[in-house]
Each structure stands twice: as structure tokens, then as C-alpha cells.
C-alpha atoms as a PDB file:
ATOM      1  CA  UNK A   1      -1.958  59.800  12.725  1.00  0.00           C
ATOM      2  CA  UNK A   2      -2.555  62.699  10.111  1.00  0.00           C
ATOM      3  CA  UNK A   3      -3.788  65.074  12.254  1.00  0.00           C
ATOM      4  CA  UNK A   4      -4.082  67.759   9.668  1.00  0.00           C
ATOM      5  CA  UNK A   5      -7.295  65.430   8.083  1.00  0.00           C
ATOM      6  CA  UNK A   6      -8.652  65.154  11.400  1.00  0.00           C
ATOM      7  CA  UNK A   7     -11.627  67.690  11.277  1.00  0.00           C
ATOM      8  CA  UNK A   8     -11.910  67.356   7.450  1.00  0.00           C
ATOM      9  CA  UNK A   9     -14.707  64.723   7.925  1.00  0.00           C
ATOM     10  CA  UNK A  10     -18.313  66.619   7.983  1.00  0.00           C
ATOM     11  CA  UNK A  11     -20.532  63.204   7.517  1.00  0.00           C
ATOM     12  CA  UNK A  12     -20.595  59.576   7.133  1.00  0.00           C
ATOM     13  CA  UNK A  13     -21.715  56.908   4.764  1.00  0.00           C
ATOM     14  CA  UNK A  14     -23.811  53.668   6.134  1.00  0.00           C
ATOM     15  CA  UNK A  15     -23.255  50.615   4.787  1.00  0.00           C
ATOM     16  CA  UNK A  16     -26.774  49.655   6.130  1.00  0.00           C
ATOM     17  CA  UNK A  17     -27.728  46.430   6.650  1.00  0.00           C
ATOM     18  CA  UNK A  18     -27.706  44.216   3.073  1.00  0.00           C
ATOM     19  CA  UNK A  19     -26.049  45.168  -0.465  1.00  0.00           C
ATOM     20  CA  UNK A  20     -27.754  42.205  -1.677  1.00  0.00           C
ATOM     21  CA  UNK A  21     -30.245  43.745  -3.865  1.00  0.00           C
ATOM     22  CA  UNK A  22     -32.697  40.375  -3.873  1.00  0.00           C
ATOM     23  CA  UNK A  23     -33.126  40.662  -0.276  1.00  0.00           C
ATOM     24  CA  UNK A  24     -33.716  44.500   0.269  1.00  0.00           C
ATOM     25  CA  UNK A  25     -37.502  43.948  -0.503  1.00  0.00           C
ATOM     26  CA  UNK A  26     -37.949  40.988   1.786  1.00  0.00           C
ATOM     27  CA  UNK A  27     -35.794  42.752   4.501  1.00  0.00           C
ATOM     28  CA  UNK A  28     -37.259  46.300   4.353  1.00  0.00           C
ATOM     29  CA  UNK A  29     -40.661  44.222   4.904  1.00  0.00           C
ATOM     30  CA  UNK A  30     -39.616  42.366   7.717  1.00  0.00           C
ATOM     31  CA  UNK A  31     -38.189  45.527   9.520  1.00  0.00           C
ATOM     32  CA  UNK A  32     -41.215  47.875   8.710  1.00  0.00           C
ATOM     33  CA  UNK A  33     -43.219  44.828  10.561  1.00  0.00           C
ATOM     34  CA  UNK A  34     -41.275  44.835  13.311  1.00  0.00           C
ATOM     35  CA  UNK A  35     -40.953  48.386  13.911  1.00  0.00           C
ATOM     36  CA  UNK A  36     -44.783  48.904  13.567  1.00  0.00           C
ATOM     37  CA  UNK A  37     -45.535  46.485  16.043  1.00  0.00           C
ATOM     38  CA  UNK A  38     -42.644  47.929  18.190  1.00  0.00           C
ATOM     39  CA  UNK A  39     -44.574  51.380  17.876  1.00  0.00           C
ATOM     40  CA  UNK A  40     -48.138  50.384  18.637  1.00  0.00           C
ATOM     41  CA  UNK A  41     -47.127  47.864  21.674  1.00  0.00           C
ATOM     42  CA  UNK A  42     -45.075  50.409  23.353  1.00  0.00           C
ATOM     43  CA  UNK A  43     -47.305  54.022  22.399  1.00  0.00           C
ATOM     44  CA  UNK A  44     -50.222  51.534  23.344  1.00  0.00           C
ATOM     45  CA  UNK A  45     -48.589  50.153  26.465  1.00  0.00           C
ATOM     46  CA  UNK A  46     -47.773  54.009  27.623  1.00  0.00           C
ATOM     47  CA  UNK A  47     -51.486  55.356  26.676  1.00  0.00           C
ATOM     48  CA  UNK A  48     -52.811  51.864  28.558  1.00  0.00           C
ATOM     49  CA  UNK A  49     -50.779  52.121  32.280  1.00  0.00           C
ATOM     50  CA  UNK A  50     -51.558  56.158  32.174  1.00  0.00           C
ATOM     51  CA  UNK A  51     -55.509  55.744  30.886  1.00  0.00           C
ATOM     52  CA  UNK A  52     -56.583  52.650  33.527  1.00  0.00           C
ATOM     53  CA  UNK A  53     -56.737  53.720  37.537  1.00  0.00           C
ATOM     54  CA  UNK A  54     -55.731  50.100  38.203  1.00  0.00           C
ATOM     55  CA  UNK A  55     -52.071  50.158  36.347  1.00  0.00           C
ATOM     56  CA  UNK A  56     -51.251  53.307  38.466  1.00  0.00           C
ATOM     57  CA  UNK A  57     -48.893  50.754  40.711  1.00  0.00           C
ATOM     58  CA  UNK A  58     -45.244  51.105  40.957  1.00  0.00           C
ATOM     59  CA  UNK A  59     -44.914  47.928  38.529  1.00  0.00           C
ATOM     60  CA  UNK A  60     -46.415  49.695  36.049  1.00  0.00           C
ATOM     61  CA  UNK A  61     -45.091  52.920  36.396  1.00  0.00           C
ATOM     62  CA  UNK A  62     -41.583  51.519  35.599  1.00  0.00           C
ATOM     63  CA  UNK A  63     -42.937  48.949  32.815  1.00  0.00           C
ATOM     64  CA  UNK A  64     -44.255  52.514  31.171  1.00  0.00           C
ATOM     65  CA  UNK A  65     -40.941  54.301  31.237  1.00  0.00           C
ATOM     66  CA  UNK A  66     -39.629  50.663  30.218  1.00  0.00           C
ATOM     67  CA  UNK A  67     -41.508  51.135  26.970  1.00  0.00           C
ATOM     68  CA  UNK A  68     -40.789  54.929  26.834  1.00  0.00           C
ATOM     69  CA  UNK A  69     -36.864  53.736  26.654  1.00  0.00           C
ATOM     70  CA  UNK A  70     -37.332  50.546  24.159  1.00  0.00           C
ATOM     71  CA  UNK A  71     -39.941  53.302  21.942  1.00  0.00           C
ATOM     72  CA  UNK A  72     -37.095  56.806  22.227  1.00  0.00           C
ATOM     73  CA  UNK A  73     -34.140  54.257  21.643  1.00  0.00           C
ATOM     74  CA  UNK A  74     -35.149  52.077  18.738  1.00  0.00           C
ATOM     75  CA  UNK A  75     -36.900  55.228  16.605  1.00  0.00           C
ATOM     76  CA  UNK A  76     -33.428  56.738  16.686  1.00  0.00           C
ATOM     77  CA  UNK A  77     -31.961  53.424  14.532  1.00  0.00           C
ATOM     78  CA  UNK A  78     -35.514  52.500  12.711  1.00  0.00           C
ATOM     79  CA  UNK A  79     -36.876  54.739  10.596  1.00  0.00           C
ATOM     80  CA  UNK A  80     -32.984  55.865   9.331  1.00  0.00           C
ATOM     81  CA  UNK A  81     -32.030  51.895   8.692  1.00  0.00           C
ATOM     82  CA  UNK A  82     -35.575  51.422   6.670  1.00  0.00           C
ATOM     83  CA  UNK A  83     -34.822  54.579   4.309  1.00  0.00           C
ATOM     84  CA  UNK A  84     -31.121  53.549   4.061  1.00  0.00           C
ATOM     85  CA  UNK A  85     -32.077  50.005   2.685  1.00  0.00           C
ATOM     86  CA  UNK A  86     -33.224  51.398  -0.866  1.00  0.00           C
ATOM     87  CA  UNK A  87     -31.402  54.319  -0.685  1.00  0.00           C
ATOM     88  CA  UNK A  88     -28.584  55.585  -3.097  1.00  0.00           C
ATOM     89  CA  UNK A  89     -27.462  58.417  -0.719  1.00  0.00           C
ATOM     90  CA  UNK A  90     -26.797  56.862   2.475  1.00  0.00           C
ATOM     91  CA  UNK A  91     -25.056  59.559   4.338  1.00  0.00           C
ATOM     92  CA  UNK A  92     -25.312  61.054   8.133  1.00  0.00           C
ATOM     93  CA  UNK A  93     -23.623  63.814   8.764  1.00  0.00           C
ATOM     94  CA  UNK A  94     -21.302  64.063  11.702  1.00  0.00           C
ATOM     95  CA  UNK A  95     -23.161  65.561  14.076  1.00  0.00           C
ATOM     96  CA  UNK A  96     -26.329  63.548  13.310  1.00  0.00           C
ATOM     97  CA  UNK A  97     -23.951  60.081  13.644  1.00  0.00           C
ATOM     98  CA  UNK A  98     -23.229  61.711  17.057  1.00  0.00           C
ATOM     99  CA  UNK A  99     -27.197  62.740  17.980  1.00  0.00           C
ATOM    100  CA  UNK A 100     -27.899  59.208  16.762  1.00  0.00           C
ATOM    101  CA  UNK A 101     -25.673  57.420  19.081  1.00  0.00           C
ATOM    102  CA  UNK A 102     -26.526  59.980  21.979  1.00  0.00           C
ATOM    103  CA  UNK A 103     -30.190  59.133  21.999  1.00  0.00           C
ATOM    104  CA  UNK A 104     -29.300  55.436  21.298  1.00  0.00           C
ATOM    105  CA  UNK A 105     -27.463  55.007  24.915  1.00  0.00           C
ATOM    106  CA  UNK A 106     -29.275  57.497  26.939  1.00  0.00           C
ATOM    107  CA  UNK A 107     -32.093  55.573  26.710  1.00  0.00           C
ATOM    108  CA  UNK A 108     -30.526  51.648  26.114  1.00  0.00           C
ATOM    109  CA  UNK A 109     -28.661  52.486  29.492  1.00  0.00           C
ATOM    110  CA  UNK A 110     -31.821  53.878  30.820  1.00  0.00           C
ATOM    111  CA  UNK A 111     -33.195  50.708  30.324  1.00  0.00           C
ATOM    112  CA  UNK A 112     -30.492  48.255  31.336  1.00  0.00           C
ATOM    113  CA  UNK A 113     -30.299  50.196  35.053  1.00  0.00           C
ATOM    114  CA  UNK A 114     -34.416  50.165  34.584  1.00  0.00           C
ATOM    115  CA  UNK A 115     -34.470  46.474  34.627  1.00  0.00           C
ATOM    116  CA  UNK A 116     -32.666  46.630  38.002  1.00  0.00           C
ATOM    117  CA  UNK A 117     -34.975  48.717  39.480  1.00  0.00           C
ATOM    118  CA  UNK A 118     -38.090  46.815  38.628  1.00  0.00           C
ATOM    119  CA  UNK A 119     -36.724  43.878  40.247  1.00  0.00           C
ATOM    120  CA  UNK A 120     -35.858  45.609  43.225  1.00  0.00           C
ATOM    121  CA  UNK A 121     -39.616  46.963  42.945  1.00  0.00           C
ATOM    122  CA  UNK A 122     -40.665  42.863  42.783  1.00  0.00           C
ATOM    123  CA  UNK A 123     -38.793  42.048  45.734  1.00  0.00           C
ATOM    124  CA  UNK A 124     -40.449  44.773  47.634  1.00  0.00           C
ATOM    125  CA  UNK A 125     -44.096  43.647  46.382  1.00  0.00           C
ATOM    126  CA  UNK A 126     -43.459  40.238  47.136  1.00  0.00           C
ATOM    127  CA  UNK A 127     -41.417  40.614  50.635  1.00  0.00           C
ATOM    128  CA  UNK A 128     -43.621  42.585  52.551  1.00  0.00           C
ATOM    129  CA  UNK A 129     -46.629  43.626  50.566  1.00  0.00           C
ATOM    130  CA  UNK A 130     -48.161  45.352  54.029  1.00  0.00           C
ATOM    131  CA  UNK A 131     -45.559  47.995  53.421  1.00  0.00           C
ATOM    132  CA  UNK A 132     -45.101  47.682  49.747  1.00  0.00           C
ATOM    133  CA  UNK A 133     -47.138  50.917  48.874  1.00  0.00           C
ATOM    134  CA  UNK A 134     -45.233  52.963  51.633  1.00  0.00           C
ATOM    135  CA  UNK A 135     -41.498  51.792  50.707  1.00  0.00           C
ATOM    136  CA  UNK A 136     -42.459  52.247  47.129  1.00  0.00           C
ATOM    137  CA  UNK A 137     -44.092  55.678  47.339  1.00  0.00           C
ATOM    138  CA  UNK A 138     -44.493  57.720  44.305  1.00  0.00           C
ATOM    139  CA  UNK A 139     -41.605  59.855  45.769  1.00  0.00           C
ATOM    140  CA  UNK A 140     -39.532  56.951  44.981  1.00  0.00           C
ATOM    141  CA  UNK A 141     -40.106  55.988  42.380  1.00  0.00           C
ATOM    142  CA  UNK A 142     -39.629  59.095  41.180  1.00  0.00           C
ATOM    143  CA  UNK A 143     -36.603  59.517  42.632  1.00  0.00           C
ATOM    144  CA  UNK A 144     -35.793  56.095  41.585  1.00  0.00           C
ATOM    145  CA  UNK A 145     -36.100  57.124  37.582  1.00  0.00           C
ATOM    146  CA  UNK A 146     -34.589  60.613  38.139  1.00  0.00           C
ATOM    147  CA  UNK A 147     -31.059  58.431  38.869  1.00  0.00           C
ATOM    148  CA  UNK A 148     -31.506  56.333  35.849  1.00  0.00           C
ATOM    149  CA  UNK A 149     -32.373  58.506  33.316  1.00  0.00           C
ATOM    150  CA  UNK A 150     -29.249  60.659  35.052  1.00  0.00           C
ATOM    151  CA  UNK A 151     -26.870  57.865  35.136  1.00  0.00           C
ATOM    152  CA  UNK A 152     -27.861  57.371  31.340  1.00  0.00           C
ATOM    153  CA  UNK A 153     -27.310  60.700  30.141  1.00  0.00           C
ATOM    154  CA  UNK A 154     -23.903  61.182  31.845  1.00  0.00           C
ATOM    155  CA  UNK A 155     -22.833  57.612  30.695  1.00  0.00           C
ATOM    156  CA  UNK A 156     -23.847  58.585  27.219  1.00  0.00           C
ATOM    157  CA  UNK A 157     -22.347  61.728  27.228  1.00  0.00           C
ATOM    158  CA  UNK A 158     -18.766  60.123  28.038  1.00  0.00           C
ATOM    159  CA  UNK A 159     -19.350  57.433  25.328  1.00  0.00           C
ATOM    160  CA  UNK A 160     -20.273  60.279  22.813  1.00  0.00           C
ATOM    161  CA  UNK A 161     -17.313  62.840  23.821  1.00  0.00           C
ATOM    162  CA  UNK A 162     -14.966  60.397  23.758  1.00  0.00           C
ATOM    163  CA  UNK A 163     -15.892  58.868  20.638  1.00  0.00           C
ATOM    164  CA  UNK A 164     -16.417  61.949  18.366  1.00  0.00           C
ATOM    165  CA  UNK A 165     -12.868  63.742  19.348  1.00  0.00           C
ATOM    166  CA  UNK A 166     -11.623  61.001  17.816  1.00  0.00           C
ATOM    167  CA  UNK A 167      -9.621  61.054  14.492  1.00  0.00           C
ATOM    168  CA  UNK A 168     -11.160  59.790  11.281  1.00  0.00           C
ATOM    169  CA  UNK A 169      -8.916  60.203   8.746  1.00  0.00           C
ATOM    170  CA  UNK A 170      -9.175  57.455   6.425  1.00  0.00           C
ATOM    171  CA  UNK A 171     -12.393  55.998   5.093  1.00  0.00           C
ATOM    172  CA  UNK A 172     -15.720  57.419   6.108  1.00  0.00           C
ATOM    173  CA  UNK A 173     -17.997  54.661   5.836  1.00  0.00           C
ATOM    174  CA  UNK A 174     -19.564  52.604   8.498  1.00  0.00           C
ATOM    175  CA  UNK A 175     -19.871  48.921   7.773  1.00  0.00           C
ATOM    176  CA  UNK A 176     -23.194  49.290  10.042  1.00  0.00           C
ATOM    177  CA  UNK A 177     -26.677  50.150   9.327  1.00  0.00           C
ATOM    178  CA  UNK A 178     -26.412  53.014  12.556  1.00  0.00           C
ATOM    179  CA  UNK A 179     -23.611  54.989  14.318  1.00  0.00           C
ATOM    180  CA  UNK A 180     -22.331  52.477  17.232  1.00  0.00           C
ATOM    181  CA  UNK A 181     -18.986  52.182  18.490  1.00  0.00           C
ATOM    182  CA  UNK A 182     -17.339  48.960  17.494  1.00  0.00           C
ATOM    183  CA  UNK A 183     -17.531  50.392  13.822  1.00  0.00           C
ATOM    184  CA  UNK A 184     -16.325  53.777  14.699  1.00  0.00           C
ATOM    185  CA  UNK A 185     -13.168  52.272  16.646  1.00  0.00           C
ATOM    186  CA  UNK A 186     -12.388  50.706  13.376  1.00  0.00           C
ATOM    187  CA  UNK A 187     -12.714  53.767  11.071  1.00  0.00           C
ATOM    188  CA  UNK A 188     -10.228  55.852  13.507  1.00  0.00           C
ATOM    189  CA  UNK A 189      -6.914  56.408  12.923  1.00  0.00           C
ATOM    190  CA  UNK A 190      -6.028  57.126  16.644  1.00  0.00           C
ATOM    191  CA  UNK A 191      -5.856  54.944  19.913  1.00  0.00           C
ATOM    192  CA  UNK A 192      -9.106  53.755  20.880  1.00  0.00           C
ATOM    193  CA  UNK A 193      -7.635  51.957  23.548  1.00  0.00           C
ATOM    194  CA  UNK A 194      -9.208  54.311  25.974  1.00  0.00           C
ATOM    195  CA  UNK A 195     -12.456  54.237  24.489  1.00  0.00           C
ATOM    196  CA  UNK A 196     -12.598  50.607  24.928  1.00  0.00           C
ATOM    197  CA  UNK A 197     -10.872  50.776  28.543  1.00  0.00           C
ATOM    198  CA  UNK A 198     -14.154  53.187  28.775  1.00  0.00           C
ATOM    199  CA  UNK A 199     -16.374  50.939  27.546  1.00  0.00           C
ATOM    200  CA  UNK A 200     -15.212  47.800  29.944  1.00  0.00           C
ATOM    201  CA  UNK A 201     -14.625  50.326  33.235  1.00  0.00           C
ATOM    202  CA  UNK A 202     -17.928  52.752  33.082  1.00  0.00           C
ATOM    203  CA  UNK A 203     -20.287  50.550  31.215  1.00  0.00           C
ATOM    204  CA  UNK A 204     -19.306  47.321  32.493  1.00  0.00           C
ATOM    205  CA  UNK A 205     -19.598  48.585  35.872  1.00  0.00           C
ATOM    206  CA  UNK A 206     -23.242  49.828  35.246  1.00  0.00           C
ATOM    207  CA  UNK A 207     -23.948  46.327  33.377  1.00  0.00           C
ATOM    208  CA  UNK A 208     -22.630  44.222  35.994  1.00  0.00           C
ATOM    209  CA  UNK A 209     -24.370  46.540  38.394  1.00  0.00           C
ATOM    210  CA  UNK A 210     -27.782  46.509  36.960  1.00  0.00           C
ATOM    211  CA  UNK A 211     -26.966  42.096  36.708  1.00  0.00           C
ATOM    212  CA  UNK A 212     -25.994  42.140  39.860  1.00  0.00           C
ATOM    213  CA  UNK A 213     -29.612  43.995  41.087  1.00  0.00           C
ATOM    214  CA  UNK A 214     -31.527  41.517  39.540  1.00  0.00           C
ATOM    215  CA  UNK A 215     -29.776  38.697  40.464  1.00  0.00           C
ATOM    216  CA  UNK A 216     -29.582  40.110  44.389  1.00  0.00           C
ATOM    217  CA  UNK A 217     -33.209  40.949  43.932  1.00  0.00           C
ATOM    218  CA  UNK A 218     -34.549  37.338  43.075  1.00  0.00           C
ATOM    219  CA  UNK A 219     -32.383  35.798  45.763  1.00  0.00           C
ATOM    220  CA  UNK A 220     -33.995  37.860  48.587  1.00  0.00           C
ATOM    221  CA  UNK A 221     -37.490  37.055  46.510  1.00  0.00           C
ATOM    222  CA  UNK A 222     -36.901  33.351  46.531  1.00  0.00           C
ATOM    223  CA  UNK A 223     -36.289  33.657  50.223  1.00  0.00           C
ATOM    224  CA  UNK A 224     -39.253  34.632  50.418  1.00  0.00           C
ATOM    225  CA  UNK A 225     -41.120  32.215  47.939  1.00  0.00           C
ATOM    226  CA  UNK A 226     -39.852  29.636  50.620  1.00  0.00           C
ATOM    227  CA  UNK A 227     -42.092  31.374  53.122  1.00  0.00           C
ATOM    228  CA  UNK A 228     -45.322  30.990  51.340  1.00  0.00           C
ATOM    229  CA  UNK A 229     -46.948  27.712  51.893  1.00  0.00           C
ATOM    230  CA  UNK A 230     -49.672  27.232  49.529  1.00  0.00           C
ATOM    231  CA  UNK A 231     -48.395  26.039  46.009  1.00  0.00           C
ATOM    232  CA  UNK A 232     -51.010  28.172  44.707  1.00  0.00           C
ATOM    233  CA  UNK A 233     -49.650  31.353  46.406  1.00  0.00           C
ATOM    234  CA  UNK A 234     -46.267  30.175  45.301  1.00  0.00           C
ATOM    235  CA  UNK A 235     -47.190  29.324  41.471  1.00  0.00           C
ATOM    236  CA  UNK A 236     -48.549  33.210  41.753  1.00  0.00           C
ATOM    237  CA  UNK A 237     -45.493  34.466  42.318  1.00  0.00           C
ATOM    238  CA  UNK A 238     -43.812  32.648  40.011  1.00  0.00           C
ATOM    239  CA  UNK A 239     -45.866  33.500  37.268  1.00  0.00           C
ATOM    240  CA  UNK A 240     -45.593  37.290  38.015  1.00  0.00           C
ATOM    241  CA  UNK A 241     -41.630  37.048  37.815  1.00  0.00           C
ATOM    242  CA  UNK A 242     -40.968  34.985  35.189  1.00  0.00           C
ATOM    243  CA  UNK A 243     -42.134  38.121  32.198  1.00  0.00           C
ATOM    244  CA  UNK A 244     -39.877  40.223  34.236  1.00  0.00           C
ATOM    245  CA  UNK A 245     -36.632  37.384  33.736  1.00  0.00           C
ATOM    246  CA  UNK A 246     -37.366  36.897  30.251  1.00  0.00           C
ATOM    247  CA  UNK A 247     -36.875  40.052  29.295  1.00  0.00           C
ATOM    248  CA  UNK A 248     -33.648  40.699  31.621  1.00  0.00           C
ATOM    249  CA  UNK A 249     -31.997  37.473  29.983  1.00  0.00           C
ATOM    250  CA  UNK A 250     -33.131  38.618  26.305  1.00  0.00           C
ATOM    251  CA  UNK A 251     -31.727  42.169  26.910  1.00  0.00           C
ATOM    252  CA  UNK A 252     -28.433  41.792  28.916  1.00  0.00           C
ATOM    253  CA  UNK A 253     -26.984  38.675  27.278  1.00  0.00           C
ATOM    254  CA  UNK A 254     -27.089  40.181  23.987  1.00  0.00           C
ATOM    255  CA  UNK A 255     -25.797  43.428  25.214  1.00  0.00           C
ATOM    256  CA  UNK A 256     -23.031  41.580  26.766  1.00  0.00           C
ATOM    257  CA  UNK A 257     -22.531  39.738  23.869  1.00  0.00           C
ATOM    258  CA  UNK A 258     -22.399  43.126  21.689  1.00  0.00           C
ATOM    259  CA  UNK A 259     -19.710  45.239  23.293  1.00  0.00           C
ATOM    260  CA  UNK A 260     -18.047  43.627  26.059  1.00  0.00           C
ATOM    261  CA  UNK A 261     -15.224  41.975  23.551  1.00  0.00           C
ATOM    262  CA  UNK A 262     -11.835  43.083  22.652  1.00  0.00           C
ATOM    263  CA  UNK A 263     -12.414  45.111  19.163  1.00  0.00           C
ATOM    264  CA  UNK A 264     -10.049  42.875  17.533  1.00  0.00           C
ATOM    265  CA  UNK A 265     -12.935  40.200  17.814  1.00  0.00           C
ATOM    266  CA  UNK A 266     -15.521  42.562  16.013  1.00  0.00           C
ATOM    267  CA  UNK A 267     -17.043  40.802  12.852  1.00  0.00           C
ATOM    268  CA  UNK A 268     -19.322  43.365  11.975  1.00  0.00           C
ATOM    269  CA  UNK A 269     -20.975  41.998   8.898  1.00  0.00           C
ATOM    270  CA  UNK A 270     -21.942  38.990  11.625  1.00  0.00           C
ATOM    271  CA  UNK A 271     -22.502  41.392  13.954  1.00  0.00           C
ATOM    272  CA  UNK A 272     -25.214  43.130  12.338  1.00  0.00           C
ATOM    273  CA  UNK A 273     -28.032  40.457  13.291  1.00  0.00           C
ATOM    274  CA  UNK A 274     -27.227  40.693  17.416  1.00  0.00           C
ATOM    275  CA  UNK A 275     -27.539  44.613  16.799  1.00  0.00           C
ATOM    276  CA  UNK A 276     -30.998  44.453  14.895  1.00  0.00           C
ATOM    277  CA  UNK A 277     -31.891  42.212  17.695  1.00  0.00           C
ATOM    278  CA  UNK A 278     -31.343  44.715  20.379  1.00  0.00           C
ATOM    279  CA  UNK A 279     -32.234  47.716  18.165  1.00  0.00           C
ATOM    280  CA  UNK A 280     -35.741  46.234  16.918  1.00  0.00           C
ATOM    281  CA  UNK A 281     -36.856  42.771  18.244  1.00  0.00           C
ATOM    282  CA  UNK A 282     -36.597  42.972  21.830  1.00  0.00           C
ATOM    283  CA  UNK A 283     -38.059  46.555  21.973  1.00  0.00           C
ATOM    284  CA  UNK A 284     -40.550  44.610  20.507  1.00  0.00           C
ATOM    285  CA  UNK A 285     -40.850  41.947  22.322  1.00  0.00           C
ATOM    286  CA  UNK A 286     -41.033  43.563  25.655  1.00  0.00           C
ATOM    287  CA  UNK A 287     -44.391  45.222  25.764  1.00  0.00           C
ATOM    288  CA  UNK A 288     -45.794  41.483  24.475  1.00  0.00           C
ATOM    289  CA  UNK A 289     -43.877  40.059  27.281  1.00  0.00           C
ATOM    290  CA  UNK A 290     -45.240  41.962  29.514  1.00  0.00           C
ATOM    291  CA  UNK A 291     -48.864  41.929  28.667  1.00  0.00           C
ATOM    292  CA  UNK A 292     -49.670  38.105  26.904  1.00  0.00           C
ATOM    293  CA  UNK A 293     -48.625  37.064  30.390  1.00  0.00           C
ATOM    294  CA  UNK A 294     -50.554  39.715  32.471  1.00  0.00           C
ATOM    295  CA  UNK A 295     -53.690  39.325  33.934  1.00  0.00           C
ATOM    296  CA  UNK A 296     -53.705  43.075  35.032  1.00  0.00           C
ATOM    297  CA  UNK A 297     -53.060  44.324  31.220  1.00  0.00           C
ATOM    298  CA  UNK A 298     -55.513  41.935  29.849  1.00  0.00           C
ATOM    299  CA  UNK A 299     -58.251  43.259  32.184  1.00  0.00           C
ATOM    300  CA  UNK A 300     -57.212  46.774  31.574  1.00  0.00           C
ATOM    301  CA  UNK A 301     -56.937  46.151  27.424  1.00  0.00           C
ATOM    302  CA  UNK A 302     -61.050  44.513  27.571  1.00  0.00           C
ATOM    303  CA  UNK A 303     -62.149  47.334  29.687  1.00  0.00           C
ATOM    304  CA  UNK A 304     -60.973  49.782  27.341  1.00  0.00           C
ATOM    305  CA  UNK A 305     -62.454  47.868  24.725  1.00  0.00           C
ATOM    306  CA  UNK A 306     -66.192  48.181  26.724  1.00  0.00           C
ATOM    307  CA  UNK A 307     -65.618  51.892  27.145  1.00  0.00           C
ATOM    308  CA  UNK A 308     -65.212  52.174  23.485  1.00  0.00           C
ATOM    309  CA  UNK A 309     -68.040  49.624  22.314  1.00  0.00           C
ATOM    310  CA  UNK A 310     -70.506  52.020  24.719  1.00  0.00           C
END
């Protein structure tokens, strides 16, 4: 390790996410789509739960942080990885590689651990729904997104130290079209082994963790499914869960997919696609999850809609 070149490097160069020049147009199109509908489901899914008296639930007071996360995490990737595509100059400098990431896993952690939580917050609903509004107070919840927006600051911090005091003295560009890990390990010149020991210890443990909610969560709630005897009351619940499981399964299997693999298994021209999933389509695809199947945010969209018409 040259450790004379080690705080030589002042920016970096990304790759981005084509060379191909015939598919920049069709790409840049497809992305600017996506992102647009990203930004209007999730600003309109915030402005929605906080405008209509009947969204001011637990439920969704989490789904509008939910969207706050998907909204802070993927404008930190977007709006740099459209630019980039026809751009000549494709540089970040170091410190803005490091802001990039920051934001990036504050708020992807923030909404790993929130997925967690809003199960939890089903179980209680569907458990004992006498007590629900008294176990799931506003104090709470409160309390309740203090810890994961705290857990997802210090995680990212750690991530972001670590990774940054590292030593990049060979080539400065990123075969990526944002500043993420598996890419940085490979630029380094010194041993990332603890990085990725980091990786699989501290953010394993809060994956498995947040899994682990969910899956304890839904156990206690089909318990309780059991308990209901009308197939209508039963279909009800079932309905009302299965937005919330679509979204956990999209989000966590390809996050597990992303990182949790030795870095000598990294492909990253491959795996560019799983990380413009995560980055773009399932921020996305959340708020549309959550309201296409919602009775509550259907009501709430067509009574704005009369306010307006008036």
C-alpha cells in the first residue's frame, strides 16, 4: 500500500450506468419516468396522510415517513445518475461521493428498520384493536421513529468513516452510476476486510433484525387471523397485510441480494440493474403499493378531488 498517494485523491469519476451511446436516450427516458413518478407518489403521499383528518392513524404516520425515506434516499442517486448519462464530465468530488453515500444509508436503513416497525404497528391493530390507539399512542410512535432514524444515522456514519479513511491509490473511477461500497472496496488499495466484516456484523444484524420483526410480527397476526370467524372479517385482514408484505419482500430480498456477498462475487456491470432497482423502482413502487390497494387512500385521494372541484 503506497501510503504516500493516499490523500492525493480529491474526487471521483462515475462510470454511470451505460457507455453504449444508442441506449443513453432510451435509458435517460426511462429513468426520468421513473423518478417523476417516484417524486409525485411519495411528495403526494406525504401532502395526502398530513392534509386528510382520517390518515392521521399510526399506519399512516409510518407509511408517510416510509415515503419521506424512499423520496430523501433515491434524490441523492437520481437526479446525479440522469445528468451523468449524457455527460462528458462525470466527476464527484470526494467529499460529495461521501455526502452521497451518507444520505443514501441514513435513510435506506431508516427504511429497512421502518418496515419492522409497521408490522409491529399491524400486529397491534389487528390483535387487540380495543387498545390499539392507547399502545400505539402518538408518544410512540414518536419514540418509535426517533430510534430508527437514530439507528440509521449511527449505522451510516460507521459505513461512511470506515469507508472514506480508506486508501485509494490507484484508479479513481467507479464502475457505478453512484458512490456505494462494493465499488469502493474494489478501487482501494488497503484491507477492506473489515469493512466487509462491518458490513456482515452491524448491517446484517439490523437486516436480520428488521426480517426477523416482520416475520415475528405476522406470526403473532396469524394467531390471531385464526381467532376471527367470519371469512369476511378474515379476507379483511388479509387484504390489509398483503401491501405491507409486498413491499417487505421487494425491498429486503434485493438488499440482501446487493451486499450480503463476499466482494470477490461482485459483478458490478451485472450489478448495476439490482441497484437501480432499489435506488429507483421500488421507491417507486411503494407509495402505488400502498394506495391502488387502499380503500382509506382512495377515499382520501376523491375527497381531495371534491374539495378542489368546489
Amino acid at each position: 500500500m503506497d501510503e504516500g498517494n493516499c490523500s492525493s485523491l480529491t474526487q471521483f469519476i462515475l462510470v454511470g450506468v451505460t457507455n453504449n451511446p444508442g441506449m443513453k436516450v432510451t435509458l435517460f427516458t426511462i429513468f426520468l419516468i421513473v423518478y417523476f413518478i417516484n417524486l409525485l407518489a411519495n411528495l403526494g403521499m406525504i401532502i395526502l396522510i398530513r392534509m386528510d383528518s382520517q390518515l392521521h392513524t399510526p399506519m399512516y404516520y409510518f407509511l408517510s415517513h416510509l415515503s419521506f425515506c424512499d423520496l430523501c434516499y433515491s434524490t441523492a442517486i437520481g437526479p446525479k445518475m440522469l445528468v451523468d448519462i449524457f455527460a462528458k464530465n462525470k466527476l464527484i468530488p470526494f467529499s460529495g461521493c461521501a455526502l452521497q453515500f451518507f444520505v443514501f444509508s441514513v435513510f435506506g436503513d431508516s427504511a429497512c428498520l421502518l418496515l419492522a416497525v409497521m408490522a409491529f404497528d399491524r400486529y397491534k391493530a389487528i390483535s387487540n384493536p380495543l387498545l390499539y390507539t392507547v399502545s400505539m399512542s402518538s408518544r410512540v410512535c414518536s419514540r418509535l421513529m426517533a430510534g430508527v432514524y437514530t439507528v440509521g444515522i449511527a449505522d451510516a456514519l460507521i459505513h461512511t468513516t470506515l469507508a472514506f479513511r480508506l486508501c485509494f491509490c490507484g484508479s479513481s473511477e467507479i464502475n457505478h452510476f453512484f458512490c456505494d461500497l462494493p465499488p469502493l472496496f474494489l478501487l482501494s488499495c488497503s484491507d477492506t476486510q473489515i469493512n466487509e466484516l462491518v458490513i456482515f456484523t452491524i448491517s446484517g444484524f439490523l437486516e436480520l433484525s428488521s426480517i426477523a420483526g416482520v416475520l415475528v410480527s405476522y406470526c403473532y397476526i396469524f394467531l390471531s387471523v385464526l381467532r376471527i370467524h367470519s371469512a369476511e372479517g378474515r379476507f379483511k385482514v388479509f387484504f390489509t397485510c398483503t401491501s405491507h408484505l409486498t413491499a417487505v419482500a421487494i425491498f429486503q430480498g434485493t438488499v440482501l441480494f446487493t451486499y450480503f456477498r463476499p466482494s470477490s462475487s461482485y459483478s458490478l456491470n451485472h450489478d448495476k440493474t439490482p441497484a437501480l432497482f432499489y435506488t429507483l423502482v421500488i421507491p417507486m413502487l411503494n407509495p402505488l403499493i400502498y394506495s391502488l390497494r387502499n380503500k382509506d387512500v382512495k377515499q382520501a385521494l376523491k375527497k381531495q378531488k371534491t374539495k378542489r372541484c368546489l
